[in-house]
C-alpha atoms as a PDB file:
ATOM      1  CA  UNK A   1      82.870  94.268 127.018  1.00  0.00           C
ATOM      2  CA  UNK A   2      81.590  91.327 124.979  1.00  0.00           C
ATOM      3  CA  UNK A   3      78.947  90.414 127.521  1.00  0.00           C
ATOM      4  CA  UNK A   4      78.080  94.310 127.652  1.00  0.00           C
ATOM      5  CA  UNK A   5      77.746  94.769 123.524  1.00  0.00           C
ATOM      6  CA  UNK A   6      75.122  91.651 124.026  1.00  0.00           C
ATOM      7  CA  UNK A   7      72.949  93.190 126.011  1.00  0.00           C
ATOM      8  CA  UNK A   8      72.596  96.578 124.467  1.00  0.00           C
ATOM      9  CA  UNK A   9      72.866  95.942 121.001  1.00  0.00           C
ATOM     10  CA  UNK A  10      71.189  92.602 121.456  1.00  0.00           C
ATOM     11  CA  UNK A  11      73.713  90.571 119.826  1.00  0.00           C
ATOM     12  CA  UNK A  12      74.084  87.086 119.080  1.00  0.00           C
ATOM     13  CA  UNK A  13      77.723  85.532 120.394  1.00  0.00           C
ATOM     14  CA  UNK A  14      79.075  85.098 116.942  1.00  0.00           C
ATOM     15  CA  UNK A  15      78.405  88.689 115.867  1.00  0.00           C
ATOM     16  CA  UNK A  16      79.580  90.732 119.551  1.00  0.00           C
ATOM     17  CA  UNK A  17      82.723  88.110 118.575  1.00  0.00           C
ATOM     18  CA  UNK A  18      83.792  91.072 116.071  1.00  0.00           C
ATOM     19  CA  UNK A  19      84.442  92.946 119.424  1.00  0.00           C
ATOM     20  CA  UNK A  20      87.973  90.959 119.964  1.00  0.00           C
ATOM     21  CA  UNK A  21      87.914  89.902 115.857  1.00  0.00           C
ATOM     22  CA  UNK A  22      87.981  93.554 115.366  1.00  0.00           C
ATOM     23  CA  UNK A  23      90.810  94.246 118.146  1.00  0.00           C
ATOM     24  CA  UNK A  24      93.162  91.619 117.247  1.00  0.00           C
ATOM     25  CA  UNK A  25      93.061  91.792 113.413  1.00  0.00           C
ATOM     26  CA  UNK A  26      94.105  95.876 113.332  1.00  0.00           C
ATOM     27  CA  UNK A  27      97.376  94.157 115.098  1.00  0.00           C
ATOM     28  CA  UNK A  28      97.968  92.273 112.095  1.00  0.00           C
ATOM     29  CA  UNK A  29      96.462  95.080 109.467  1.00  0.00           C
ATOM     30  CA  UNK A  30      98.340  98.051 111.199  1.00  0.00           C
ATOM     31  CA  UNK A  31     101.303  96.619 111.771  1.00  0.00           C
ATOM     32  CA  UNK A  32     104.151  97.262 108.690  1.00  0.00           C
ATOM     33  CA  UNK A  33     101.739 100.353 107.865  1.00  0.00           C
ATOM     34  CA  UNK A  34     103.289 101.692 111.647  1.00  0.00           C
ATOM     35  CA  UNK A  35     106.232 100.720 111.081  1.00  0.00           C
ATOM     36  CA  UNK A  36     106.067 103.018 107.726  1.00  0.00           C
ATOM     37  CA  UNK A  37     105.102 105.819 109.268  1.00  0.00           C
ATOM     38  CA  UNK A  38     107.671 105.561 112.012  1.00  0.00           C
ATOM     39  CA  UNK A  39     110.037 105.315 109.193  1.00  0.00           C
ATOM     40  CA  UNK A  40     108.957 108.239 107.695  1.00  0.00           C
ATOM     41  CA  UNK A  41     107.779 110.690 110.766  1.00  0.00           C
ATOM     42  CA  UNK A  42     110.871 109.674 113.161  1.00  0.00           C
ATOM     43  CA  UNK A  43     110.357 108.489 116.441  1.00  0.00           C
ATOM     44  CA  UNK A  44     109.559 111.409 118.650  1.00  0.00           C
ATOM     45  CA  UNK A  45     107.231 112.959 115.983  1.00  0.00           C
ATOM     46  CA  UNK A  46     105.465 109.260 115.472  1.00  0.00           C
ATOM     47  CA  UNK A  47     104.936 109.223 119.236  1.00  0.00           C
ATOM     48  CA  UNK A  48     102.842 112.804 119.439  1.00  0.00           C
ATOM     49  CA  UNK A  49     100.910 111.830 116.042  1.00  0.00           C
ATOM     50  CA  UNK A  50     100.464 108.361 117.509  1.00  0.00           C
ATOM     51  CA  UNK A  51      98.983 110.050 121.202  1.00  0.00           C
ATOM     52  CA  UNK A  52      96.775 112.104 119.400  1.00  0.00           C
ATOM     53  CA  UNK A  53      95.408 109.407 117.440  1.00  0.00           C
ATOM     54  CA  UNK A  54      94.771 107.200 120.449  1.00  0.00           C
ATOM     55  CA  UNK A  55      93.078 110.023 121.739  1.00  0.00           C
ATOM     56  CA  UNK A  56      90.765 110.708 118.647  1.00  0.00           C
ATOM     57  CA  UNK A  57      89.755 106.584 118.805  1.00  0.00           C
ATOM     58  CA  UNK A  58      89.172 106.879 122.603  1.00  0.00           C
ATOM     59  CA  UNK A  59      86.874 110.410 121.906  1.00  0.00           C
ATOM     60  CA  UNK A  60      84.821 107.942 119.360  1.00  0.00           C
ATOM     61  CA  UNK A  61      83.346 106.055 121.996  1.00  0.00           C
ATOM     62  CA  UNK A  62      81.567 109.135 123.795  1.00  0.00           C
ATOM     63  CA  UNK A  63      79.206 109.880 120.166  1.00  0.00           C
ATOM     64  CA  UNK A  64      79.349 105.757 119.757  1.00  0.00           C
ATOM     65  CA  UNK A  65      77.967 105.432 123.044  1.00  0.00           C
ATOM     66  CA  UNK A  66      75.026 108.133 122.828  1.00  0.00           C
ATOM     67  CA  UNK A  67      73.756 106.902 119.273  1.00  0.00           C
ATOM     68  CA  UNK A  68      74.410 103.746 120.344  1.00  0.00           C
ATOM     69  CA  UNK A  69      76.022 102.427 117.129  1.00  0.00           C
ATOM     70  CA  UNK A  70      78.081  98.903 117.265  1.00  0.00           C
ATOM     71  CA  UNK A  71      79.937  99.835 113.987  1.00  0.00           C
ATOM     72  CA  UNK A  72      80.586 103.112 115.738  1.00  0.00           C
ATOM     73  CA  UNK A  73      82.013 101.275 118.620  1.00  0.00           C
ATOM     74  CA  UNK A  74      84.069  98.675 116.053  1.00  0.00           C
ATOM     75  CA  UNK A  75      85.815 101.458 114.372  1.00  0.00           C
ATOM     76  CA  UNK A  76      86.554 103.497 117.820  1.00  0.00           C
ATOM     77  CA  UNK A  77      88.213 100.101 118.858  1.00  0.00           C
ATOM     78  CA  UNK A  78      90.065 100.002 115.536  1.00  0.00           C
ATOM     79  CA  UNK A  79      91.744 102.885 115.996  1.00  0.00           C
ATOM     80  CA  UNK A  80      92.629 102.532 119.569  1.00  0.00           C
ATOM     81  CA  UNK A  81      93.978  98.954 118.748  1.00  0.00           C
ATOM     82  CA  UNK A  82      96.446 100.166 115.750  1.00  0.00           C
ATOM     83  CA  UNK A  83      97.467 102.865 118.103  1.00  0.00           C
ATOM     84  CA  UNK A  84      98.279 100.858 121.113  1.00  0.00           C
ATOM     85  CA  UNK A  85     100.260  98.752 118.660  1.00  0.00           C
ATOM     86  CA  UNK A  86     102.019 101.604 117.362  1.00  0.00           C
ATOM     87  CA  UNK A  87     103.207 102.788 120.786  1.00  0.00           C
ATOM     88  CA  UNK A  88     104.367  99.370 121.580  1.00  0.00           C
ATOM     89  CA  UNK A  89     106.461  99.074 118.297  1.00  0.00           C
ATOM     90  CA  UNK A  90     107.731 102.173 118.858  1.00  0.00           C
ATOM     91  CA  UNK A  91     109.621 101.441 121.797  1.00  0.00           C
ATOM     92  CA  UNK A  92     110.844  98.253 120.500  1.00  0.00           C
ATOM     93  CA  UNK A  93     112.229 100.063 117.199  1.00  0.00           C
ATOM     94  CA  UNK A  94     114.120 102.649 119.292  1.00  0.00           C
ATOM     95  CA  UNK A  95     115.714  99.341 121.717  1.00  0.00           C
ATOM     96  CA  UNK A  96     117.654  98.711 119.036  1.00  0.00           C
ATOM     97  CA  UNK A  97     120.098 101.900 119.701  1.00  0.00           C
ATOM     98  CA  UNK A  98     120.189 101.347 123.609  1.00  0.00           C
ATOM     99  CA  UNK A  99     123.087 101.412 124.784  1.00  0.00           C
ATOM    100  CA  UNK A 100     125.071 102.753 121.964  1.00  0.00           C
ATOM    101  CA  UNK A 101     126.498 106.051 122.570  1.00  0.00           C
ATOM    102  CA  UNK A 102     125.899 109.567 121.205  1.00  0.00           C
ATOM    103  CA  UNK A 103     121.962 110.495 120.727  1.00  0.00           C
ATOM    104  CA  UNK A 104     119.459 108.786 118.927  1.00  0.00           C
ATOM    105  CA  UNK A 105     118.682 108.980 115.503  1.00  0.00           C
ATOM    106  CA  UNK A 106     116.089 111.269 114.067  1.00  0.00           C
ATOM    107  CA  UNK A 107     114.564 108.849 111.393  1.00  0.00           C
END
């Protein structure tokens, strides 16, 4: 992708760096804000707002890639990025009551 943002936005290394600056930082930003709002939606209702935010960031790179826009692009990958680490933290929250019986808890 890096290579890619180069070309078409013509970008010098250290600024199409923001690309994976931008990815792995929302990790670190989004991730006790997730954890909130897994706390507060439960887990099954977390998991549908969670999918339909993944979907809005992924729907931000169709009008990012007609203007073209590279902060268009950054914040689509924002949002994708805090969402895929919300559906992995999601599972790993829910581990915890594997294998106890009865079902699981709704907050």
């Amino acid at each position: 992708m890096i290579p890619h943002f180069q070309h078409v936005f013509n970008l010098k290394l250290a600024v199409s760096m923001l690309v994976q600056t931008a990815f792995f930082s929302s990790y670190f930003v989004f991730s006790i804000p997730s954890a909130k709002v897994i706390d507060w939606l439960g887990y099954q209702k977390a998991m549908v707002v969670g999918l339909l935010t993944m979907g809005t960031g992924a729907f931000l790179f169709v009008p990012a890639a007609k203007v073209p826009s590279f902060g268009l692009f950054l914040t689509a990958l924002i949002v994708l990025a805090a969402e895929l680490l919300s559906c992995r933290l999601r599972p790993i929250r829910m581990s915890r009551f594997w294998g106890q019986p009865g079902p699981l808890p709704v907050g």
